[in-house]
PDB file of N, CA and C in Angstrom:
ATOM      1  N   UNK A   1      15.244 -14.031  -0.511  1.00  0.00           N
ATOM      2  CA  UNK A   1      14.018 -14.808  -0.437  1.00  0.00           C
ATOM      3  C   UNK A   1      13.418 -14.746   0.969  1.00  0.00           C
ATOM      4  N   UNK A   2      14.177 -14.533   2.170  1.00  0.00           N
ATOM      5  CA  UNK A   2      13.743 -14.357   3.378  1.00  0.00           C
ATOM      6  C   UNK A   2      13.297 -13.571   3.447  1.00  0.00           C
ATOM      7  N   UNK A   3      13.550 -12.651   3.465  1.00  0.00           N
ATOM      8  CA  UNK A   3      12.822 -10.772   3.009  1.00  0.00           C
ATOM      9  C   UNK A   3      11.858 -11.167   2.554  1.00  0.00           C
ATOM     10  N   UNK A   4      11.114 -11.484   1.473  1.00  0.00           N
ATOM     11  CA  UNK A   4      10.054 -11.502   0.671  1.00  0.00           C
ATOM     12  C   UNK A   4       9.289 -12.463   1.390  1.00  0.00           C
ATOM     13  N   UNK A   5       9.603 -13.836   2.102  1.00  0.00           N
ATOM     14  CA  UNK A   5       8.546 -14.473   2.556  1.00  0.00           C
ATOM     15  C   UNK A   5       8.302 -13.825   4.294  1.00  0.00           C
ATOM     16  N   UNK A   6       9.342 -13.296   4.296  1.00  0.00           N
ATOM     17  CA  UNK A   6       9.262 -12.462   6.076  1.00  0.00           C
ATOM     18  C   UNK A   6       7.496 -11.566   6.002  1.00  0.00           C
ATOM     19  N   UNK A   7       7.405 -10.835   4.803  1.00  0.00           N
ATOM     20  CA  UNK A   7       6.682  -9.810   5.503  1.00  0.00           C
ATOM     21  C   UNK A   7       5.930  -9.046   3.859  1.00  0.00           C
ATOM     22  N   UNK A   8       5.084  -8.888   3.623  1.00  0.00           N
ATOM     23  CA  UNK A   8       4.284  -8.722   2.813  1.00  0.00           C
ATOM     24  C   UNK A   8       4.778  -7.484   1.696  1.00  0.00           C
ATOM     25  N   UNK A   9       4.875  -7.233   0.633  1.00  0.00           N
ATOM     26  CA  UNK A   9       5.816  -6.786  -0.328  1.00  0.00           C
ATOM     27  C   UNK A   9       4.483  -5.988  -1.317  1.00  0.00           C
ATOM     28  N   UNK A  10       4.961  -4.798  -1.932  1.00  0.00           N
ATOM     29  CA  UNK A  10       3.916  -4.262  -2.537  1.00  0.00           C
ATOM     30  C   UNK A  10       4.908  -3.144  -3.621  1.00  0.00           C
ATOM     31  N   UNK A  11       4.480  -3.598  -4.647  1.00  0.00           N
ATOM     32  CA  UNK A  11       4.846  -2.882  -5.662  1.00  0.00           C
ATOM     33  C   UNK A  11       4.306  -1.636  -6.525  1.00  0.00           C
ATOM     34  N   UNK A  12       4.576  -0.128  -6.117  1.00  0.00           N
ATOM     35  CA  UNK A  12       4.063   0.840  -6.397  1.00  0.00           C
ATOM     36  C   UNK A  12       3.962   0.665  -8.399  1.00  0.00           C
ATOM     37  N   UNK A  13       3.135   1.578  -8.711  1.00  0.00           N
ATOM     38  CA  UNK A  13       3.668   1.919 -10.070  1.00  0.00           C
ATOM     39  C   UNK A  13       4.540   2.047 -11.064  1.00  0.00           C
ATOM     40  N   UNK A  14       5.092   3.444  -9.936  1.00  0.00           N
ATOM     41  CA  UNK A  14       6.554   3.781 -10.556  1.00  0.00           C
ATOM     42  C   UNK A  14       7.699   2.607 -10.043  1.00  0.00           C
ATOM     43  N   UNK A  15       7.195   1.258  -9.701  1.00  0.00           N
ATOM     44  CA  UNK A  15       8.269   0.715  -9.612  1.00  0.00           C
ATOM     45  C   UNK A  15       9.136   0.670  -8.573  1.00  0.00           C
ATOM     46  N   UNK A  16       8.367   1.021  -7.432  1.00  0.00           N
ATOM     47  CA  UNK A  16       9.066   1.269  -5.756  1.00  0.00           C
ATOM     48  C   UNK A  16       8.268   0.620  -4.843  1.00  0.00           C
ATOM     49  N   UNK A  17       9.286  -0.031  -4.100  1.00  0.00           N
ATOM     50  CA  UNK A  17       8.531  -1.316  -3.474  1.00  0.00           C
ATOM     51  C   UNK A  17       8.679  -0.919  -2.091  1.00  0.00           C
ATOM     52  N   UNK A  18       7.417  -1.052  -1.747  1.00  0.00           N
ATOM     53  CA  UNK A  18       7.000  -0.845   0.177  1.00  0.00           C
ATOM     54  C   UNK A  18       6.444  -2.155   0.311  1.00  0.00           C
ATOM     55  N   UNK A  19       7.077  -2.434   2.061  1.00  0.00           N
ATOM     56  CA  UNK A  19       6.934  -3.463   2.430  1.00  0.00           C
ATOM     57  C   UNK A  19       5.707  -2.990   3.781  1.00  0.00           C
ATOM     58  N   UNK A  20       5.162  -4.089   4.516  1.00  0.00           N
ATOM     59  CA  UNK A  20       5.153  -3.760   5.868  1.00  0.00           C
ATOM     60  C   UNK A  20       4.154  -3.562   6.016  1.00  0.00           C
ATOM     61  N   UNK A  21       3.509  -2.545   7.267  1.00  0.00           N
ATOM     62  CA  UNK A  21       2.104  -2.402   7.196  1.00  0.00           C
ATOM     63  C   UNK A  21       1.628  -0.899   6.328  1.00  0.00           C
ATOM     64  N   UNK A  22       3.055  -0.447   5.329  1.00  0.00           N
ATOM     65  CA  UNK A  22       2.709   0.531   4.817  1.00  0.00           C
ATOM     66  C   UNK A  22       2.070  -0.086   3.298  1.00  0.00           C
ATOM     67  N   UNK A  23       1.784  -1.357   2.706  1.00  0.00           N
ATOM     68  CA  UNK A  23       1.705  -1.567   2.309  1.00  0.00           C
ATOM     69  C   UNK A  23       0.037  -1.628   2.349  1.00  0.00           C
ATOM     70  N   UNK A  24      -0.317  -1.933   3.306  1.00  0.00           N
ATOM     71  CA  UNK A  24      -1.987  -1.842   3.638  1.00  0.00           C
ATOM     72  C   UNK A  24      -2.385  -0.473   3.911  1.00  0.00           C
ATOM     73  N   UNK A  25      -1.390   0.547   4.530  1.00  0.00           N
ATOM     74  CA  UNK A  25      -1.629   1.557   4.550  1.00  0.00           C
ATOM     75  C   UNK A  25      -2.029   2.538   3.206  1.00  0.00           C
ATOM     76  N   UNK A  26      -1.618   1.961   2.051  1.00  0.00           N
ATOM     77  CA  UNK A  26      -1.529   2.467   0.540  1.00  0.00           C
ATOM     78  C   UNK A  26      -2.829   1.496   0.052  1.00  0.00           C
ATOM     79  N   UNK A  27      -2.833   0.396   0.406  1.00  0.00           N
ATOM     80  CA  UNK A  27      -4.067  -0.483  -0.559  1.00  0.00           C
ATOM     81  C   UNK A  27      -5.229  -0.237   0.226  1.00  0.00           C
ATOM     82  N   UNK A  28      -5.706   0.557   1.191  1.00  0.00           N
ATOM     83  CA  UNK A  28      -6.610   1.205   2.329  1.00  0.00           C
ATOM     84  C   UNK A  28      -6.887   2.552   1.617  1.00  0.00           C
ATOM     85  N   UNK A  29      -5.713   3.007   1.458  1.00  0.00           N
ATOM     86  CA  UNK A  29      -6.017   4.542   0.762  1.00  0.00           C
ATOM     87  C   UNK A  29      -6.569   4.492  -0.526  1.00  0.00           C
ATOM     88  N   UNK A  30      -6.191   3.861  -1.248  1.00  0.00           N
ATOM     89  CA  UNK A  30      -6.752   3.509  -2.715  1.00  0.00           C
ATOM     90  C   UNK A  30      -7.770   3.166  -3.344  1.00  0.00           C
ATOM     91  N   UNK A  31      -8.737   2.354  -2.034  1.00  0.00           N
ATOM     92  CA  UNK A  31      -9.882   2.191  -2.270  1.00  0.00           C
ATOM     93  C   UNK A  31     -10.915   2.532  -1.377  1.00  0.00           C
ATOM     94  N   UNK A  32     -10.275   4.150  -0.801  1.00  0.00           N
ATOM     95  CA  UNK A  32     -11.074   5.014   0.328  1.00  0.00           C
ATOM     96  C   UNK A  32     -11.622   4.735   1.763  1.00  0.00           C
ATOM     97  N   UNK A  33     -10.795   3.757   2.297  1.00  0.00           N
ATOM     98  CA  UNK A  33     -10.632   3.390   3.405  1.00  0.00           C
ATOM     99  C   UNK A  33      -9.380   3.616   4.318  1.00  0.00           C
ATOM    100  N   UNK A  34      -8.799   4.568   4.012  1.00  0.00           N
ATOM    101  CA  UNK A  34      -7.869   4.803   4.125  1.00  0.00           C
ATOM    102  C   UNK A  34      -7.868   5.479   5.909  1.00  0.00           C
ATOM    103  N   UNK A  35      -8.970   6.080   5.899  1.00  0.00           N
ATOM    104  CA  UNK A  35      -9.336   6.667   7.386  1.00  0.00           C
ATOM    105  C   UNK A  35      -8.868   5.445   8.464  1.00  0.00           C
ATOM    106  N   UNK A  36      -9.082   4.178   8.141  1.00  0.00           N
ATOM    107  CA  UNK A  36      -9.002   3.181   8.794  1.00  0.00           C
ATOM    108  C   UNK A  36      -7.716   2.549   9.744  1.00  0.00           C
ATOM    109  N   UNK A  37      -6.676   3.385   8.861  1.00  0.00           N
ATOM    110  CA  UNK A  37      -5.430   3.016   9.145  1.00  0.00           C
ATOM    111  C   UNK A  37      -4.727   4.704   9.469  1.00  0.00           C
ATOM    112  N   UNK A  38      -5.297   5.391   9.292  1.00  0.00           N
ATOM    113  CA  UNK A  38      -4.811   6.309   9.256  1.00  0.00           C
ATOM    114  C   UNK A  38      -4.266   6.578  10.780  1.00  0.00           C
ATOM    115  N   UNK A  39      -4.627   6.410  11.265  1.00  0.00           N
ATOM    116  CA  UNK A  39      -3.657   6.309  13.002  1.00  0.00           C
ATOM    117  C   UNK A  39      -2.481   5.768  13.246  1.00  0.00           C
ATOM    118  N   UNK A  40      -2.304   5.038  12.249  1.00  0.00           N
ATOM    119  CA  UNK A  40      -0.707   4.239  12.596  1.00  0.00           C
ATOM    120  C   UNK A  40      -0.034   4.543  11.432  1.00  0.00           C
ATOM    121  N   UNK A  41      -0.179   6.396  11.027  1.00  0.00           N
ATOM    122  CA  UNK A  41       0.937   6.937  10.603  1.00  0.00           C
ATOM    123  C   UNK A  41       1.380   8.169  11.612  1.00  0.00           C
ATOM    124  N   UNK A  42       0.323   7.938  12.854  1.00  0.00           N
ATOM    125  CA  UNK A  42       0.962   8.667  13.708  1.00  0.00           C
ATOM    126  C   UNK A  42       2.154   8.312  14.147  1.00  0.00           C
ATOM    127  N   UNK A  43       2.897   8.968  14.794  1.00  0.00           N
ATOM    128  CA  UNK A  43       4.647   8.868  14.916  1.00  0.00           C
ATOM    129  C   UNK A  43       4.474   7.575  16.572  1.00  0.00           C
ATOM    130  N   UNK A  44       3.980   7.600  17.043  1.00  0.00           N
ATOM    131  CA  UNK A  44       4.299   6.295  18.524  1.00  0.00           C
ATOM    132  C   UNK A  44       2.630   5.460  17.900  1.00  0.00           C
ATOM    133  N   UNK A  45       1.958   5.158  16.798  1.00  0.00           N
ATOM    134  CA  UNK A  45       1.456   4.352  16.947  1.00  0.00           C
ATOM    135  C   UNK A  45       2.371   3.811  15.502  1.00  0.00           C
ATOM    136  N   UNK A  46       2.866   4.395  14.593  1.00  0.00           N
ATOM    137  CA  UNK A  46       3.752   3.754  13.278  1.00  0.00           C
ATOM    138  C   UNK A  46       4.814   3.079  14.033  1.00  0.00           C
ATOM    139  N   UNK A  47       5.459   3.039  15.559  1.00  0.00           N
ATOM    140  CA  UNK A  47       6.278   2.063  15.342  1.00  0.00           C
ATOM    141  C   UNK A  47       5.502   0.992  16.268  1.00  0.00           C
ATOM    142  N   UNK A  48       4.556   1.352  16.941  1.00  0.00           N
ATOM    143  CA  UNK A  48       4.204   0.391  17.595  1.00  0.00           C
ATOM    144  C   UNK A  48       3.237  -0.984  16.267  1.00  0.00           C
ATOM    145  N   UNK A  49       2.667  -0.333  14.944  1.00  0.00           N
ATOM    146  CA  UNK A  49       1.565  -1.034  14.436  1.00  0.00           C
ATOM    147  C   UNK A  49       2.669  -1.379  13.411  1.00  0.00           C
ATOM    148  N   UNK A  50       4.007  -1.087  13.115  1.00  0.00           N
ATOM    149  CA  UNK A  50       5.224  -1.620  12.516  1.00  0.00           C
ATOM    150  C   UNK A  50       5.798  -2.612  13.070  1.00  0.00           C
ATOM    151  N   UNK A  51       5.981  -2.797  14.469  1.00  0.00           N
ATOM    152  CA  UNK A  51       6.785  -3.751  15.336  1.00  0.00           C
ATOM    153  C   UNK A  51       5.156  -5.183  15.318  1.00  0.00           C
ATOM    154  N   UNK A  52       4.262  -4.670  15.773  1.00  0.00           N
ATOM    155  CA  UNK A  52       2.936  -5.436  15.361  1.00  0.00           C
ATOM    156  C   UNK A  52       3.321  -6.662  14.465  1.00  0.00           C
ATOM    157  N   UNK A  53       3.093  -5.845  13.401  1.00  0.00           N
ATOM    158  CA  UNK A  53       3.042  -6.360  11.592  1.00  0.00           C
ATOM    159  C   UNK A  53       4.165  -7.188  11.778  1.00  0.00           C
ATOM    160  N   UNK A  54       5.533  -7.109  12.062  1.00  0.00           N
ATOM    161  CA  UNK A  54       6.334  -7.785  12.393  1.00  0.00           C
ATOM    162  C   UNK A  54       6.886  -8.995  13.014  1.00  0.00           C
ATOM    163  N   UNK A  55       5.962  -8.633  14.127  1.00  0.00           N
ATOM    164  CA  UNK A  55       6.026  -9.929  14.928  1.00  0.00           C
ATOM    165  C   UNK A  55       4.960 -10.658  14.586  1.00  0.00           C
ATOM    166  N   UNK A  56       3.661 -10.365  13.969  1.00  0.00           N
ATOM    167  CA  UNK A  56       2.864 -11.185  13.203  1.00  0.00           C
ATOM    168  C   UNK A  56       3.628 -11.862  12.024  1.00  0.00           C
ATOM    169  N   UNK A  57       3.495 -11.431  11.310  1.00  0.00           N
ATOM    170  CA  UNK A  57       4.240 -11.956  10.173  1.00  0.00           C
ATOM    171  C   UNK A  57       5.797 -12.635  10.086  1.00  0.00           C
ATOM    172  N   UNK A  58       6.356 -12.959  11.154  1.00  0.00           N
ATOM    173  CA  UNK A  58       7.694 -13.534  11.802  1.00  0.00           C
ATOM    174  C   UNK A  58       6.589 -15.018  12.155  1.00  0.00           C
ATOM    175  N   UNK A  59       5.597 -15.143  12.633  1.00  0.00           N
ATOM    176  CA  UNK A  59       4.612 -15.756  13.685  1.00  0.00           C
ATOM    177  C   UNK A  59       3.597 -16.233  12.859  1.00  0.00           C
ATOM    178  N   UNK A  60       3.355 -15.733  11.378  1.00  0.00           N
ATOM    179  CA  UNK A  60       1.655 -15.870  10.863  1.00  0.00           C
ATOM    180  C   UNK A  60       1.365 -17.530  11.231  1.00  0.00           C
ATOM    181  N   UNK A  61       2.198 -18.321  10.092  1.00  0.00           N
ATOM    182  CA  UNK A  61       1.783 -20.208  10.145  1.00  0.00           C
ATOM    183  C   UNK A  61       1.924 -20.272  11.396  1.00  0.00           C
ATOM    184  N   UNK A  62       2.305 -20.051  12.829  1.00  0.00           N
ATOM    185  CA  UNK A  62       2.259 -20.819  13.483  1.00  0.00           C
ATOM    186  C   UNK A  62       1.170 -20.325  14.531  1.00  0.00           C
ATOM    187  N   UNK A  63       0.524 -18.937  14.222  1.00  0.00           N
ATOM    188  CA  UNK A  63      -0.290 -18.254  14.517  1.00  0.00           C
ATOM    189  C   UNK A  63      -1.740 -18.599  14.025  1.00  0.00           C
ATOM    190  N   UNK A  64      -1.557 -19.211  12.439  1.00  0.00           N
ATOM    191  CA  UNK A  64      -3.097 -19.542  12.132  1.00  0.00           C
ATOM    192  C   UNK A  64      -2.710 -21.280  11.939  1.00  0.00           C
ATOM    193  N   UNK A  65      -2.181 -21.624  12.778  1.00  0.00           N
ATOM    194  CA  UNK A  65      -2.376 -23.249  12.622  1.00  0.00           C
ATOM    195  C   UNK A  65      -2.018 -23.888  11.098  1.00  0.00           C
ATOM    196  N   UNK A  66      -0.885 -23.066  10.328  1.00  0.00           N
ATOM    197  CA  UNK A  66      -0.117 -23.705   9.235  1.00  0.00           C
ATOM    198  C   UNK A  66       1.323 -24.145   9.826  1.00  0.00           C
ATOM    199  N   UNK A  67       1.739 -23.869  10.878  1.00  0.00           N
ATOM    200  CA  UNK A  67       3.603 -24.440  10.794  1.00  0.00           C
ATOM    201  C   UNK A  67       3.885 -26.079  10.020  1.00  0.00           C
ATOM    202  N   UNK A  68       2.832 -26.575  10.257  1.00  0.00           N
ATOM    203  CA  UNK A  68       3.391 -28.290  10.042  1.00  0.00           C
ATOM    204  C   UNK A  68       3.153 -28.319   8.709  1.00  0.00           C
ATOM    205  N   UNK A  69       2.964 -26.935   7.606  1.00  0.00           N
ATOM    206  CA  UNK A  69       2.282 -27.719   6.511  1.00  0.00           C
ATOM    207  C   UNK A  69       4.149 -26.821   5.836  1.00  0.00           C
ATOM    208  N   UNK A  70       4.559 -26.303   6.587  1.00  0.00           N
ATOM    209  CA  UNK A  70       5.923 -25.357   6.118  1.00  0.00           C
ATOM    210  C   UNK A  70       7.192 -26.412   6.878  1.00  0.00           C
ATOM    211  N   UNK A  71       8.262 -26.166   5.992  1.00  0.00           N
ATOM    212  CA  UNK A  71       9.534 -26.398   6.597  1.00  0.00           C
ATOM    213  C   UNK A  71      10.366 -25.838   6.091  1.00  0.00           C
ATOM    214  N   UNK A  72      11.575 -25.711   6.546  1.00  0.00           N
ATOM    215  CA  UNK A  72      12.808 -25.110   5.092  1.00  0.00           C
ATOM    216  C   UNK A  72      12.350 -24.134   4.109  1.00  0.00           C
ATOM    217  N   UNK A  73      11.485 -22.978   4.553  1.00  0.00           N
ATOM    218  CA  UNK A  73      10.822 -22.213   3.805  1.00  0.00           C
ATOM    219  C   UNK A  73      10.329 -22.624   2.560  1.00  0.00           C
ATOM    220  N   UNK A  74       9.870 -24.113   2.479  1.00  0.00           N
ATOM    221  CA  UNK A  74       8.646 -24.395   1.632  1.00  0.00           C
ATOM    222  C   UNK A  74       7.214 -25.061   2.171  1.00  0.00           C
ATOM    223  N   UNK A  75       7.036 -24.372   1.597  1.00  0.00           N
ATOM    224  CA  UNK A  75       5.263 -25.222   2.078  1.00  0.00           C
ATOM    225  C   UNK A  75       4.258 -25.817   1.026  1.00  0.00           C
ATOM    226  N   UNK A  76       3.810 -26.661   1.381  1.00  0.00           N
ATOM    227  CA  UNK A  76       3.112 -27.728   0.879  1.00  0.00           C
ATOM    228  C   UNK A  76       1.680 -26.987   0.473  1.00  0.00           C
ATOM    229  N   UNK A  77       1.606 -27.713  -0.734  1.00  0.00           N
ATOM    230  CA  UNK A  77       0.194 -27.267  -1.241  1.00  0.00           C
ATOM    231  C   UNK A  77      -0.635 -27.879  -1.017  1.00  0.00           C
ATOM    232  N   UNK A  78      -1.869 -27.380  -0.294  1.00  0.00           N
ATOM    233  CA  UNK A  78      -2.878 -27.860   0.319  1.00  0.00           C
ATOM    234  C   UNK A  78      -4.435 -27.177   0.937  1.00  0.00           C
ATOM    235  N   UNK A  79      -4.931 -28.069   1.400  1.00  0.00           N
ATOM    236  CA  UNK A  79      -6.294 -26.894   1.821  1.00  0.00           C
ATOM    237  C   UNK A  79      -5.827 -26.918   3.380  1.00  0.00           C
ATOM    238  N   UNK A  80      -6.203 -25.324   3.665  1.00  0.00           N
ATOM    239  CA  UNK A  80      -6.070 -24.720   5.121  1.00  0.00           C
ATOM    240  C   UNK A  80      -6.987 -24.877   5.817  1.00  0.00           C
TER     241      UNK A  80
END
């Protein structure tokens, strides 16, 4: 369950699951925007826009002003 609320989860077709910022990297490509991201499959910007995504998403609630509405990996339903 930590895994899954850590960091954004995306389920291919065939049933193969990418996590991460390759996950935007695929939902970018799909609807021809793909040029957009296409730099951070270069090899020193994929780990730098990987480590990114990471430490964002380790950080998001307390980054967009939700931590107090989370505890104990539940959060309260509410308006943001």
């Amino acid at each position: 369950m930590d895994d899954l609320i850590g960091q954004i989860h995306g389920v291919m077709p065939n049933g193969t699951i990418v996590r991460g910022v390759e996950v935007f990297r695929i939902a970018y490509e799909t609807v021809g925007l793909g040029w957009l991201l296409a730099p951070t499959k270069w090899p020193i910007l994929r780990q730098l826009s990987d480590a990114c995504y990471a430490w964002f998403a380790r950080n998001r609630l307390l980054l967009t002003g939700r931590a107090s509405k989370c505890s104990s990996a539940r959060c309260r339903v509410g308006r943001y």
